[in-house]
PDBML (XML) file of the C-alpha atoms, coordinates in Angstrom:
<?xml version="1.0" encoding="UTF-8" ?>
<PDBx:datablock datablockName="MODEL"
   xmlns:PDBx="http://pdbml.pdb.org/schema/pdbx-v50.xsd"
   xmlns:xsi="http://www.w3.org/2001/XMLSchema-instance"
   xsi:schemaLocation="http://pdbml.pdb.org/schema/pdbx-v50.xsd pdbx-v50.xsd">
   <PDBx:atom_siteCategory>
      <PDBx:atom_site id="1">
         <PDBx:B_iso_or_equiv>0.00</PDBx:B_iso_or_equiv>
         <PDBx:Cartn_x>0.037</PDBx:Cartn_x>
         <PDBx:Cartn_y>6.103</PDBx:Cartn_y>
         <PDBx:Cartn_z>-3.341</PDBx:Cartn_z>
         <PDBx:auth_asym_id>A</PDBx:auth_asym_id>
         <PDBx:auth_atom_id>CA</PDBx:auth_atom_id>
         <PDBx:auth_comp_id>UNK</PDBx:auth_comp_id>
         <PDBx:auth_seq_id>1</PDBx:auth_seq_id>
         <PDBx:group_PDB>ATOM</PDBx:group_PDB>
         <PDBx:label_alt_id xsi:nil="true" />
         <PDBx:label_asym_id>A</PDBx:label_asym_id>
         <PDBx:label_atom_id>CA</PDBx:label_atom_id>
         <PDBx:label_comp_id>UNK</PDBx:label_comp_id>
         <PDBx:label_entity_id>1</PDBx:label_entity_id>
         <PDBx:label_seq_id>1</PDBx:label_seq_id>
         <PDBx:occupancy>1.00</PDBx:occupancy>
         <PDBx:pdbx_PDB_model_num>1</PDBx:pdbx_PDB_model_num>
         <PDBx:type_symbol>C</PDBx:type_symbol>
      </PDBx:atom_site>
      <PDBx:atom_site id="2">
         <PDBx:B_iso_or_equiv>0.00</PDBx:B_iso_or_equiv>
         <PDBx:Cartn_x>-0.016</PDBx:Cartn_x>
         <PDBx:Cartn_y>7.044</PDBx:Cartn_y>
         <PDBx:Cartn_z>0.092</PDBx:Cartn_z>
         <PDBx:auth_asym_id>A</PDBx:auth_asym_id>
         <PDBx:auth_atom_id>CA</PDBx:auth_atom_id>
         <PDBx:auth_comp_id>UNK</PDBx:auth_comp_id>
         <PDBx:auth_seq_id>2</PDBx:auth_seq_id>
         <PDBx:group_PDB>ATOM</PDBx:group_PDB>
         <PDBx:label_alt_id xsi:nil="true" />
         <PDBx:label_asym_id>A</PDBx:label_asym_id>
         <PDBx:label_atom_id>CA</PDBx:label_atom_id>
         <PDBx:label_comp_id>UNK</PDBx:label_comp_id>
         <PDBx:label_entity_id>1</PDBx:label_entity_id>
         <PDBx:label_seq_id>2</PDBx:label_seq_id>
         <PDBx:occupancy>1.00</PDBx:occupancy>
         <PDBx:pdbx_PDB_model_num>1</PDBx:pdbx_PDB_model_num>
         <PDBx:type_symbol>C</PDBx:type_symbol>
      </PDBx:atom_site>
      <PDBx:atom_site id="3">
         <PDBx:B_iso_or_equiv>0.00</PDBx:B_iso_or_equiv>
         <PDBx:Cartn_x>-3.632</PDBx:Cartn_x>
         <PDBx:Cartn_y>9.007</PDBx:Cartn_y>
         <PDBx:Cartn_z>0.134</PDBx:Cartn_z>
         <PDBx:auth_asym_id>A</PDBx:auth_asym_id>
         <PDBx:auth_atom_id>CA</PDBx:auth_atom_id>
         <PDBx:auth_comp_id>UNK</PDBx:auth_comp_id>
         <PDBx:auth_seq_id>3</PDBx:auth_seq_id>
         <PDBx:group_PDB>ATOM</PDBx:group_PDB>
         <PDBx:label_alt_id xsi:nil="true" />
         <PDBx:label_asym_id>A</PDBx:label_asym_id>
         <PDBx:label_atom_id>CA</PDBx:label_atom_id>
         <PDBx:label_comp_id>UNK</PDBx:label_comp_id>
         <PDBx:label_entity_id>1</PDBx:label_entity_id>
         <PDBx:label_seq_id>3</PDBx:label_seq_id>
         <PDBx:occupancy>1.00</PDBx:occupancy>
         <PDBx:pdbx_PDB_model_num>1</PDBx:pdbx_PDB_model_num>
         <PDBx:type_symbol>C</PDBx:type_symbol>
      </PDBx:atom_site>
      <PDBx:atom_site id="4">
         <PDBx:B_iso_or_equiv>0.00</PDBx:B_iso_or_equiv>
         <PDBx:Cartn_x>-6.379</PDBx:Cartn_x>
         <PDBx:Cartn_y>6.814</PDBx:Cartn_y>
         <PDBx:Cartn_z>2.459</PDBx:Cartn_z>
         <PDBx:auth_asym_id>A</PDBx:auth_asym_id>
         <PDBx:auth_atom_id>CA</PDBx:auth_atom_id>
         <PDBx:auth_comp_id>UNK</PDBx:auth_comp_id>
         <PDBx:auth_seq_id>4</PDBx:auth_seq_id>
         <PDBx:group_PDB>ATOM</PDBx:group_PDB>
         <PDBx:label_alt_id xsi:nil="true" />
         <PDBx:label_asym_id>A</PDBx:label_asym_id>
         <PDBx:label_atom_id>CA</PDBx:label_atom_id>
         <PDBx:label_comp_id>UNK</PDBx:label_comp_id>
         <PDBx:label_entity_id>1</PDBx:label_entity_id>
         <PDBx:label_seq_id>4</PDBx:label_seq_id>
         <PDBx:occupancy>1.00</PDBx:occupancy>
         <PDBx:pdbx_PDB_model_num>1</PDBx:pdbx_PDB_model_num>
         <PDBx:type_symbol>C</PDBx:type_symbol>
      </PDBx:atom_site>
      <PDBx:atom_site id="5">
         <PDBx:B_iso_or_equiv>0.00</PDBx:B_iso_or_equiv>
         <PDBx:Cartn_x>-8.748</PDBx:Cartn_x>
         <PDBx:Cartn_y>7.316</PDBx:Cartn_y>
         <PDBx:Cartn_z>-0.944</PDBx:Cartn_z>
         <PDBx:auth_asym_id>A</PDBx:auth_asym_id>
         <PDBx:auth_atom_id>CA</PDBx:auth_atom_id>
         <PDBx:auth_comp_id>UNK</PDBx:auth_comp_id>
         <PDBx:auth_seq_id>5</PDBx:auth_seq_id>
         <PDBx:group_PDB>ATOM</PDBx:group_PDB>
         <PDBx:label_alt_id xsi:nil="true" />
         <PDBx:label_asym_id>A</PDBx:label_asym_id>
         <PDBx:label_atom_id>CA</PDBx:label_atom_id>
         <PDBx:label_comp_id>UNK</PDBx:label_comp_id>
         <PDBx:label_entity_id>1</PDBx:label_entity_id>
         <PDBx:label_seq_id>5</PDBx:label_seq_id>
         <PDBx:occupancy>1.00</PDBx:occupancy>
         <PDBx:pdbx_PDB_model_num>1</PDBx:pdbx_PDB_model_num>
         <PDBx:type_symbol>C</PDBx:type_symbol>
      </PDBx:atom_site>
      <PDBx:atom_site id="6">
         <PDBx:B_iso_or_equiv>0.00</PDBx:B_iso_or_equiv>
         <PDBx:Cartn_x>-6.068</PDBx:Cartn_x>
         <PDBx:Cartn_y>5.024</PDBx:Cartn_y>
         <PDBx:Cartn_z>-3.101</PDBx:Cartn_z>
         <PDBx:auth_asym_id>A</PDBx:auth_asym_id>
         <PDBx:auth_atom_id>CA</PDBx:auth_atom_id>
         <PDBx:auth_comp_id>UNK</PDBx:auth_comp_id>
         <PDBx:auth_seq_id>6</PDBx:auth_seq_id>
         <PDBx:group_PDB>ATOM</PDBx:group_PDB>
         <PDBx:label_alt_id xsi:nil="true" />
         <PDBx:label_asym_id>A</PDBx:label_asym_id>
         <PDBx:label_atom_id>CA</PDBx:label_atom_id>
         <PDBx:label_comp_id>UNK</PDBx:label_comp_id>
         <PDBx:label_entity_id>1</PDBx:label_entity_id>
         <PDBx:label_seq_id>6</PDBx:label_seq_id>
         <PDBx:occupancy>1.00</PDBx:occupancy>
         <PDBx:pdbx_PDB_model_num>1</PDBx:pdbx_PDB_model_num>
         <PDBx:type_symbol>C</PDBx:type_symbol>
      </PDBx:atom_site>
      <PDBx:atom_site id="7">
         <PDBx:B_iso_or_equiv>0.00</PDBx:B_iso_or_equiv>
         <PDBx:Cartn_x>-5.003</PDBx:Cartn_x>
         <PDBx:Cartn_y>2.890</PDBx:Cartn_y>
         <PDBx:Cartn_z>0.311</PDBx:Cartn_z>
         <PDBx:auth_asym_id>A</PDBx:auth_asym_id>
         <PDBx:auth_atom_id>CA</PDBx:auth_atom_id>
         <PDBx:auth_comp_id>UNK</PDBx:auth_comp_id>
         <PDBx:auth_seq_id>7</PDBx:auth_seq_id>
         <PDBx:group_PDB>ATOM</PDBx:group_PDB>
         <PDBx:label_alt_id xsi:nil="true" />
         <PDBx:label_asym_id>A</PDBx:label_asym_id>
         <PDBx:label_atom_id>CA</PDBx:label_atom_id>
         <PDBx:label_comp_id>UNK</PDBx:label_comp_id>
         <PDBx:label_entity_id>1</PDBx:label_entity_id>
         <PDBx:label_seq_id>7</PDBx:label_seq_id>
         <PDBx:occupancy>1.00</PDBx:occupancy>
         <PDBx:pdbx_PDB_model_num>1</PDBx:pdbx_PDB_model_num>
         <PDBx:type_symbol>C</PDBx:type_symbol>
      </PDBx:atom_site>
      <PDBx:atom_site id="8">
         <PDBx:B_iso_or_equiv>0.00</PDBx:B_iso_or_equiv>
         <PDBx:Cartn_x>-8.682</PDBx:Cartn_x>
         <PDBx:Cartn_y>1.834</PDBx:Cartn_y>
         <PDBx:Cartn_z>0.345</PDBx:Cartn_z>
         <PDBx:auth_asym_id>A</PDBx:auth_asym_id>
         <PDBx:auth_atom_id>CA</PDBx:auth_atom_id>
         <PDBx:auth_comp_id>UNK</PDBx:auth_comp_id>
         <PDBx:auth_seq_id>8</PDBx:auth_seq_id>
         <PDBx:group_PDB>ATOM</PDBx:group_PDB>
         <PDBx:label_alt_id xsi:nil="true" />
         <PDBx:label_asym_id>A</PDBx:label_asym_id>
         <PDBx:label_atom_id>CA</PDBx:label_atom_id>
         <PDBx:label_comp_id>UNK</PDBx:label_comp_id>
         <PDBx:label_entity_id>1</PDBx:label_entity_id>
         <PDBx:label_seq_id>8</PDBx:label_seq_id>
         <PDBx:occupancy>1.00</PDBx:occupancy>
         <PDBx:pdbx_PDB_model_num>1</PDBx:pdbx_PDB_model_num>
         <PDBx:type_symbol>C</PDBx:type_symbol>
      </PDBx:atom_site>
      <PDBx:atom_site id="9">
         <PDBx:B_iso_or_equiv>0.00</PDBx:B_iso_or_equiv>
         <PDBx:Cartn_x>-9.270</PDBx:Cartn_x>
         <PDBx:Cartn_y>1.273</PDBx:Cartn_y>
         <PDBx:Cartn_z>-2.849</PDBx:Cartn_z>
         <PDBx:auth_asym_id>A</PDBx:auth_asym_id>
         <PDBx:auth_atom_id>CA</PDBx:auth_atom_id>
         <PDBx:auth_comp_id>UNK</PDBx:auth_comp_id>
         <PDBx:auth_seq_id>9</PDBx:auth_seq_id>
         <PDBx:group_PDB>ATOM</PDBx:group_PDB>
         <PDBx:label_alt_id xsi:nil="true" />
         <PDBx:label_asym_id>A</PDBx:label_asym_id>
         <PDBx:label_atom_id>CA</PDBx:label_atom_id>
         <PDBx:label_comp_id>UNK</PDBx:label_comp_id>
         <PDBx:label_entity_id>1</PDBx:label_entity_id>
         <PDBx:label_seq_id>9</PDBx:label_seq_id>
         <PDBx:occupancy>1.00</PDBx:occupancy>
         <PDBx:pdbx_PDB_model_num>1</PDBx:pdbx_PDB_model_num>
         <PDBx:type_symbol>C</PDBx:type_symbol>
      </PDBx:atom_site>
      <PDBx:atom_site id="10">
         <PDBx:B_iso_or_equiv>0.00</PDBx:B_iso_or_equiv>
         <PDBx:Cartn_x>-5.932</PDBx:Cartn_x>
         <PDBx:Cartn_y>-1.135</PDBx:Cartn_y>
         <PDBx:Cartn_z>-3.308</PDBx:Cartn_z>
         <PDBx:auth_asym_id>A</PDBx:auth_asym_id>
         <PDBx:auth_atom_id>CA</PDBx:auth_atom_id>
         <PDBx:auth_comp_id>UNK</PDBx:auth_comp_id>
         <PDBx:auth_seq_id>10</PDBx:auth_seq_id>
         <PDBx:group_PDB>ATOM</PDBx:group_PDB>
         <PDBx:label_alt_id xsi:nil="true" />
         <PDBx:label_asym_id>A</PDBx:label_asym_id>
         <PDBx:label_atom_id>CA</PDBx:label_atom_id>
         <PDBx:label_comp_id>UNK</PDBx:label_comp_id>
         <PDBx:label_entity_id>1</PDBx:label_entity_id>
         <PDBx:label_seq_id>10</PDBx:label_seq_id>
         <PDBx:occupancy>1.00</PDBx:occupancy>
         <PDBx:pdbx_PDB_model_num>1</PDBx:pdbx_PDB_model_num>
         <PDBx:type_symbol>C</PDBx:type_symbol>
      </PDBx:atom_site>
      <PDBx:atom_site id="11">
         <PDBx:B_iso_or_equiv>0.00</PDBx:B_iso_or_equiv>
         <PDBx:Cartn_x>-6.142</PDBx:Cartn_x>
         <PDBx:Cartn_y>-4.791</PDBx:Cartn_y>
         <PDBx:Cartn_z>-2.118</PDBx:Cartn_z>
         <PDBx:auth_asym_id>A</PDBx:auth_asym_id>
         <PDBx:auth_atom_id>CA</PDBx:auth_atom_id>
         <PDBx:auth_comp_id>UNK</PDBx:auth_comp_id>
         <PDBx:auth_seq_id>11</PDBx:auth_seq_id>
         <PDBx:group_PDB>ATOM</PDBx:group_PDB>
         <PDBx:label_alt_id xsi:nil="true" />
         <PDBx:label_asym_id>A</PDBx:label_asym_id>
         <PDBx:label_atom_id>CA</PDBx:label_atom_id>
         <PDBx:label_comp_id>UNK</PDBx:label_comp_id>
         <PDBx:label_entity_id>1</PDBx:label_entity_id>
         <PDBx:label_seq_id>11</PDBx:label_seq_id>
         <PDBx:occupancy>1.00</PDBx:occupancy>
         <PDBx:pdbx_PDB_model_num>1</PDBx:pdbx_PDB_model_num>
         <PDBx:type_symbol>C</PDBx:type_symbol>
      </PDBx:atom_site>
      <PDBx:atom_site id="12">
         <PDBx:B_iso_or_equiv>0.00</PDBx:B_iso_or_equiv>
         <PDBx:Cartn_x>-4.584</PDBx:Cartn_x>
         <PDBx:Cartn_y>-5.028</PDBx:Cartn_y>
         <PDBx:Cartn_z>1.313</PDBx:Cartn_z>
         <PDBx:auth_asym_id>A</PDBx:auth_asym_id>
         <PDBx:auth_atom_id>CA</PDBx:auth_atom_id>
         <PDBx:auth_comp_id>UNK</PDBx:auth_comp_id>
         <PDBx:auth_seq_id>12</PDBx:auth_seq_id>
         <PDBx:group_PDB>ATOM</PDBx:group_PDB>
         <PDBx:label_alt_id xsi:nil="true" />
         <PDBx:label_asym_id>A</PDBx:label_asym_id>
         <PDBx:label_atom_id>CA</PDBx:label_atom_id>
         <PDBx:label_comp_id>UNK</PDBx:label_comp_id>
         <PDBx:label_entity_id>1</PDBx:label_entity_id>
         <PDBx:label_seq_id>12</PDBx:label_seq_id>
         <PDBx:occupancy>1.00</PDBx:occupancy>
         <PDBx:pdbx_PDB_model_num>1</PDBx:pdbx_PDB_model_num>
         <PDBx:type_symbol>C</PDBx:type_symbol>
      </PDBx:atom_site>
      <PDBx:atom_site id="13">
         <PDBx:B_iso_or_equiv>0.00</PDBx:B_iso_or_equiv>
         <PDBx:Cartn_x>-1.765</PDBx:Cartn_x>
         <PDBx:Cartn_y>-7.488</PDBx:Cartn_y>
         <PDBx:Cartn_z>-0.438</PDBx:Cartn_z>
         <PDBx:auth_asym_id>A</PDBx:auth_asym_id>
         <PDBx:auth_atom_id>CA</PDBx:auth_atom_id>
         <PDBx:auth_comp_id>UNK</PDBx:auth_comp_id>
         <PDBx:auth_seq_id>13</PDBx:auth_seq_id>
         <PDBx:group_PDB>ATOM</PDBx:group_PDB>
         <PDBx:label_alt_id xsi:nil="true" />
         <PDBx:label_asym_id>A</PDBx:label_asym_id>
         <PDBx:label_atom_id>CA</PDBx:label_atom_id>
         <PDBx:label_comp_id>UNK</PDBx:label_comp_id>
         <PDBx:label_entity_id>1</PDBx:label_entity_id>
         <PDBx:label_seq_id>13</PDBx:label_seq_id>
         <PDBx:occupancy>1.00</PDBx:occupancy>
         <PDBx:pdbx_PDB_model_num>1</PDBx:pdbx_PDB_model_num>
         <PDBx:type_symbol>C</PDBx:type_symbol>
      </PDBx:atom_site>
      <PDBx:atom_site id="14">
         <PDBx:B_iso_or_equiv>0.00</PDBx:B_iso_or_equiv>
         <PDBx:Cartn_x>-0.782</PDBx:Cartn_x>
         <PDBx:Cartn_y>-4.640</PDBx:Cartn_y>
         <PDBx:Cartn_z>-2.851</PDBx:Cartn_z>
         <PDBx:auth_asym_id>A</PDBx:auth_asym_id>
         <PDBx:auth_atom_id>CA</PDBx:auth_atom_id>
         <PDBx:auth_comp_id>UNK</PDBx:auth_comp_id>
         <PDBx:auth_seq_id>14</PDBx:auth_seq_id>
         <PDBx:group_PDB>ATOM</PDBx:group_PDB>
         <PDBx:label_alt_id xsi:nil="true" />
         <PDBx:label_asym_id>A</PDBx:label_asym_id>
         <PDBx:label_atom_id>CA</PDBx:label_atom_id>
         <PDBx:label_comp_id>UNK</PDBx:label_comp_id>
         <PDBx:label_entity_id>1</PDBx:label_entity_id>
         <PDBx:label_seq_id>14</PDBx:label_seq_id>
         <PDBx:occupancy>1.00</PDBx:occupancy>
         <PDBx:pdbx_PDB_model_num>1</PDBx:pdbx_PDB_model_num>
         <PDBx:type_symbol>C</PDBx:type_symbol>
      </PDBx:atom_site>
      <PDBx:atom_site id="15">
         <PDBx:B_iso_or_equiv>0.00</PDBx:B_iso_or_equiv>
         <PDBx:Cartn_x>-0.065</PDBx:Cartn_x>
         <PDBx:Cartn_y>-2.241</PDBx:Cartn_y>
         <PDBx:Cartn_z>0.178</PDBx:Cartn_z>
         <PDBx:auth_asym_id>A</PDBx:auth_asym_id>
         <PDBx:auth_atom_id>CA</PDBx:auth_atom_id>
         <PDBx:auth_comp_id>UNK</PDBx:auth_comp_id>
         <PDBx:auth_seq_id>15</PDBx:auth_seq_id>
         <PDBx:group_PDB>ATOM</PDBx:group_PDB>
         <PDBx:label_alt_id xsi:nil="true" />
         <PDBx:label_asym_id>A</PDBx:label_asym_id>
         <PDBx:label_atom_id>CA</PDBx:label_atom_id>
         <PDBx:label_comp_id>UNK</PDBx:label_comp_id>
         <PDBx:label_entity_id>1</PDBx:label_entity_id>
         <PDBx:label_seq_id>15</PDBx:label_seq_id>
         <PDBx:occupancy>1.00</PDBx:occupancy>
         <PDBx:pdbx_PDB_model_num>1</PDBx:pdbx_PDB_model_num>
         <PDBx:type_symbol>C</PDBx:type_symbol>
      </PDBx:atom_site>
      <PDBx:atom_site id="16">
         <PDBx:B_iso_or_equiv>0.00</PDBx:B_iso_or_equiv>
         <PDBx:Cartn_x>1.335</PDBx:Cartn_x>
         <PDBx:Cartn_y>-4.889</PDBx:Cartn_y>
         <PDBx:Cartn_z>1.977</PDBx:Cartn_z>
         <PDBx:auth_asym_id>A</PDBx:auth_asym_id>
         <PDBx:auth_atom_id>CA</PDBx:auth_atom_id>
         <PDBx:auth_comp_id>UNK</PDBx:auth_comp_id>
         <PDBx:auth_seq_id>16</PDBx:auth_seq_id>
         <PDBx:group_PDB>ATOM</PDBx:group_PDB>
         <PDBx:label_alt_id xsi:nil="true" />
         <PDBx:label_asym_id>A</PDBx:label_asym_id>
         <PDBx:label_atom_id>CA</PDBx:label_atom_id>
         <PDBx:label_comp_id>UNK</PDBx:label_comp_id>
         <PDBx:label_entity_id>1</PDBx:label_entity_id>
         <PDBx:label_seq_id>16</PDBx:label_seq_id>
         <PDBx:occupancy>1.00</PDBx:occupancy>
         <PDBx:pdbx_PDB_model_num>1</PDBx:pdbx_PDB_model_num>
         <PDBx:type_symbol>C</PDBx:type_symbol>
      </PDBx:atom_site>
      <PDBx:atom_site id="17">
         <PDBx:B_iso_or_equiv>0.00</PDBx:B_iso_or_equiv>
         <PDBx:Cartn_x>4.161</PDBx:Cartn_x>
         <PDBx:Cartn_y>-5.385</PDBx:Cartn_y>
         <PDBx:Cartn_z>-1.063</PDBx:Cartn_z>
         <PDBx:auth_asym_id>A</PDBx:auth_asym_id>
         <PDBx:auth_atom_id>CA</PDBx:auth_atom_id>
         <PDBx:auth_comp_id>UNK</PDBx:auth_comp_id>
         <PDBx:auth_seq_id>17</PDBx:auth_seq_id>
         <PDBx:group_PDB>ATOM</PDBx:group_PDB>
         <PDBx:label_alt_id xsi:nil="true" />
         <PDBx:label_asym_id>A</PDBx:label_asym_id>
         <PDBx:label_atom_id>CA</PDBx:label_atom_id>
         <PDBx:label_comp_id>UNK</PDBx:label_comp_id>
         <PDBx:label_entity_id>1</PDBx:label_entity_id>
         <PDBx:label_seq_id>17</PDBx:label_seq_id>
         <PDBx:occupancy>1.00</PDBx:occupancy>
         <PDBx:pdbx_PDB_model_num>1</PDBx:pdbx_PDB_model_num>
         <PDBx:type_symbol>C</PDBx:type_symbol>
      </PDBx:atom_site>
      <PDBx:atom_site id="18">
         <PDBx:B_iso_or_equiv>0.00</PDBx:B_iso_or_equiv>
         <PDBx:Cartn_x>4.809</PDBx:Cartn_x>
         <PDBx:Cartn_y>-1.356</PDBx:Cartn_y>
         <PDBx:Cartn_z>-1.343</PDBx:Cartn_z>
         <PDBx:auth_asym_id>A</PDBx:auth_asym_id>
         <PDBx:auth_atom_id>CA</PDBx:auth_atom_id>
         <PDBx:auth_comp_id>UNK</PDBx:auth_comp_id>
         <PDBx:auth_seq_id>18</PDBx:auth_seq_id>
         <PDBx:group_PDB>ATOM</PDBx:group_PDB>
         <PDBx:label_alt_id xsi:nil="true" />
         <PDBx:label_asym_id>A</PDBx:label_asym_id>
         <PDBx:label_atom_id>CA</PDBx:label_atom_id>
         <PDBx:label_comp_id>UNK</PDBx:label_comp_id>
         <PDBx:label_entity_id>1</PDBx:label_entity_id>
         <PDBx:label_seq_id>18</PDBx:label_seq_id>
         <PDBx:occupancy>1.00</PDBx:occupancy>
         <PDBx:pdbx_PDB_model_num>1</PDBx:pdbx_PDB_model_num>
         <PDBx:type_symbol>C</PDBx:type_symbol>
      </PDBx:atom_site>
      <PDBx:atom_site id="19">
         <PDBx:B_iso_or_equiv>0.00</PDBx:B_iso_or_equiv>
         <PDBx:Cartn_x>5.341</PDBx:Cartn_x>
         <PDBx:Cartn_y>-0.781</PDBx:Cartn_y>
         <PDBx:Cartn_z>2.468</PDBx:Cartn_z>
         <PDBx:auth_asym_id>A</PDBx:auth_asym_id>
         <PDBx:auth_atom_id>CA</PDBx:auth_atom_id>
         <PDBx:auth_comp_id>UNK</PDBx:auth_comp_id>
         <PDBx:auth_seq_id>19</PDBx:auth_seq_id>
         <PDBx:group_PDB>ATOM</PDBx:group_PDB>
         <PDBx:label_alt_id xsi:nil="true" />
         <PDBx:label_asym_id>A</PDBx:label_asym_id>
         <PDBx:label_atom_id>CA</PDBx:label_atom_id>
         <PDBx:label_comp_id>UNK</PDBx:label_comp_id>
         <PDBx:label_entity_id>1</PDBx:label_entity_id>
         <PDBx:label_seq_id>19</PDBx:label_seq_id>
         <PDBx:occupancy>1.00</PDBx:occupancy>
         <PDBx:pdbx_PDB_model_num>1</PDBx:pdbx_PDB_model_num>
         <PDBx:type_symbol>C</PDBx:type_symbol>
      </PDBx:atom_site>
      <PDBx:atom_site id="20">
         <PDBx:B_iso_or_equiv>0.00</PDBx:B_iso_or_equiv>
         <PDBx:Cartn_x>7.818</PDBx:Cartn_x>
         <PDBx:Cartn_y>-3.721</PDBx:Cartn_y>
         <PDBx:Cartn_z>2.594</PDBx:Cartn_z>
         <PDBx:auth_asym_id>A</PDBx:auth_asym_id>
         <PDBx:auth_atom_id>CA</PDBx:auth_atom_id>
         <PDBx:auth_comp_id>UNK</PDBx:auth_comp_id>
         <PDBx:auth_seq_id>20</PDBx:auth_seq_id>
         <PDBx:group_PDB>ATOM</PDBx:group_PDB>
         <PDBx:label_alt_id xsi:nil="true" />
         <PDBx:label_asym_id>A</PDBx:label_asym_id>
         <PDBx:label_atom_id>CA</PDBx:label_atom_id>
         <PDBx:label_comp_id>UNK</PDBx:label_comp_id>
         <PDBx:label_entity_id>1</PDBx:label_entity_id>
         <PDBx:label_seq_id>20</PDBx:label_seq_id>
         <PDBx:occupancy>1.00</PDBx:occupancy>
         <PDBx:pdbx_PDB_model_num>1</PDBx:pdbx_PDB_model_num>
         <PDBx:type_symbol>C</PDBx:type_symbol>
      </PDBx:atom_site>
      <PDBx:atom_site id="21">
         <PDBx:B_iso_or_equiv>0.00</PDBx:B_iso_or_equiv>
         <PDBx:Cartn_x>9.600</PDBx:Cartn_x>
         <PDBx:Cartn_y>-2.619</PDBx:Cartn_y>
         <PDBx:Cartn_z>-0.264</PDBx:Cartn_z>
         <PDBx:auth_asym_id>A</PDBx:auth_asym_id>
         <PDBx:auth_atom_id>CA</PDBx:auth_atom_id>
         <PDBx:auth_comp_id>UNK</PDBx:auth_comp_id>
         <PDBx:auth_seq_id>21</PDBx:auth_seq_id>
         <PDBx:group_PDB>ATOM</PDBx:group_PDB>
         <PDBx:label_alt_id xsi:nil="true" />
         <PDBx:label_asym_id>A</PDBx:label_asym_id>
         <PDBx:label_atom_id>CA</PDBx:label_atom_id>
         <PDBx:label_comp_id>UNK</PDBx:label_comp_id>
         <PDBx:label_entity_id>1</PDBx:label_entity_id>
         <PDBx:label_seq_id>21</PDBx:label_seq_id>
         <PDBx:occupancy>1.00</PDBx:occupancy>
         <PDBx:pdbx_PDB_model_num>1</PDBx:pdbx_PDB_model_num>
         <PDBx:type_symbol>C</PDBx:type_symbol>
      </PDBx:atom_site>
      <PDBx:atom_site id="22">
         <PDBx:B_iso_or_equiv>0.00</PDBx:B_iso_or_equiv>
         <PDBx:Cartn_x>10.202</PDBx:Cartn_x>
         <PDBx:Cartn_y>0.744</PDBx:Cartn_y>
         <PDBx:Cartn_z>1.435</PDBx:Cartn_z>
         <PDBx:auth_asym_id>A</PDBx:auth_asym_id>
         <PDBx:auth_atom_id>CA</PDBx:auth_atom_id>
         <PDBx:auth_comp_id>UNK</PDBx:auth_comp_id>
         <PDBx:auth_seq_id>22</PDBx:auth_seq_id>
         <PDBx:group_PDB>ATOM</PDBx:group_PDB>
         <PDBx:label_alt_id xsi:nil="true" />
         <PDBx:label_asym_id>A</PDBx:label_asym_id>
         <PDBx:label_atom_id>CA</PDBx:label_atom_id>
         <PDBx:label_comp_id>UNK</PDBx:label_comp_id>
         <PDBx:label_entity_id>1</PDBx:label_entity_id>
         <PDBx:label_seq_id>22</PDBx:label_seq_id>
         <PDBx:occupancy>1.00</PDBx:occupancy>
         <PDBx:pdbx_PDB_model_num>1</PDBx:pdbx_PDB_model_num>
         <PDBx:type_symbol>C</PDBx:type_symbol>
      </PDBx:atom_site>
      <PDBx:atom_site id="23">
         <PDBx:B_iso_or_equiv>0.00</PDBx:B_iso_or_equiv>
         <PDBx:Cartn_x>10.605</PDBx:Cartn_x>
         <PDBx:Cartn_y>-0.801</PDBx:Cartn_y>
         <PDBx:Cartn_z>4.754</PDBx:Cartn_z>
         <PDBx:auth_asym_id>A</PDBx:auth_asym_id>
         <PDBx:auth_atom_id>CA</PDBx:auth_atom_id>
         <PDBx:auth_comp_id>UNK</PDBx:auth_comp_id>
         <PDBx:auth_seq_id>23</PDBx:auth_seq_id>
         <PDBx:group_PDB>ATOM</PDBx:group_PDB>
         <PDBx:label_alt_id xsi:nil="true" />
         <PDBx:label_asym_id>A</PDBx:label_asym_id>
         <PDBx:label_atom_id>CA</PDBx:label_atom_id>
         <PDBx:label_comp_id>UNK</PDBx:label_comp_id>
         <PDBx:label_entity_id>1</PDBx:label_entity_id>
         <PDBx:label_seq_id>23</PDBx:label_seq_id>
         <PDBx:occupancy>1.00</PDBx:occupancy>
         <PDBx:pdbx_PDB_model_num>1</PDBx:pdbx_PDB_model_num>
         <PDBx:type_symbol>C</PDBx:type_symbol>
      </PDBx:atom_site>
      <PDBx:atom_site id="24">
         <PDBx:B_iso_or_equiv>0.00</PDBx:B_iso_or_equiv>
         <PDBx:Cartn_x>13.160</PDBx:Cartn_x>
         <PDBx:Cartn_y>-3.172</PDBx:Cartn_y>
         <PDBx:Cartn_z>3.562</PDBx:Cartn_z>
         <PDBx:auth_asym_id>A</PDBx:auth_asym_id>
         <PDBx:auth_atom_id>CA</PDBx:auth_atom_id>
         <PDBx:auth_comp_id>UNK</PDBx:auth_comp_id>
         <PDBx:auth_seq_id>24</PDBx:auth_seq_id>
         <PDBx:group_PDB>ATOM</PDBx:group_PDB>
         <PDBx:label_alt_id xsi:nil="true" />
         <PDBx:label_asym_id>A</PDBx:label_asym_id>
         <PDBx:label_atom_id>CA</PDBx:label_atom_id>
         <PDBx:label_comp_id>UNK</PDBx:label_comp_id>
         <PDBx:label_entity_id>1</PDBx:label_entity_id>
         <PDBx:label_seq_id>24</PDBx:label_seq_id>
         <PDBx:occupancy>1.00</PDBx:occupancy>
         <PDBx:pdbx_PDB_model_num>1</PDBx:pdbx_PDB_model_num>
         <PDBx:type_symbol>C</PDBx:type_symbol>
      </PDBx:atom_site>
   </PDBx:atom_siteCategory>
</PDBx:datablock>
């Protein structure tokens, strides 16, 4: 989930939602 090949490939929303989920 974390390597920049899948990071670029998500939408920028569905990264947005993971990293606040961990963040949180």
């Amino acid at each position: 989930s974390i390597r920049p090949s899948t990071l670029k490939a998500m939408p920028v929303g569905e990264t947005v939602v993971m990293v606040a989920t961990v963040a949180v």
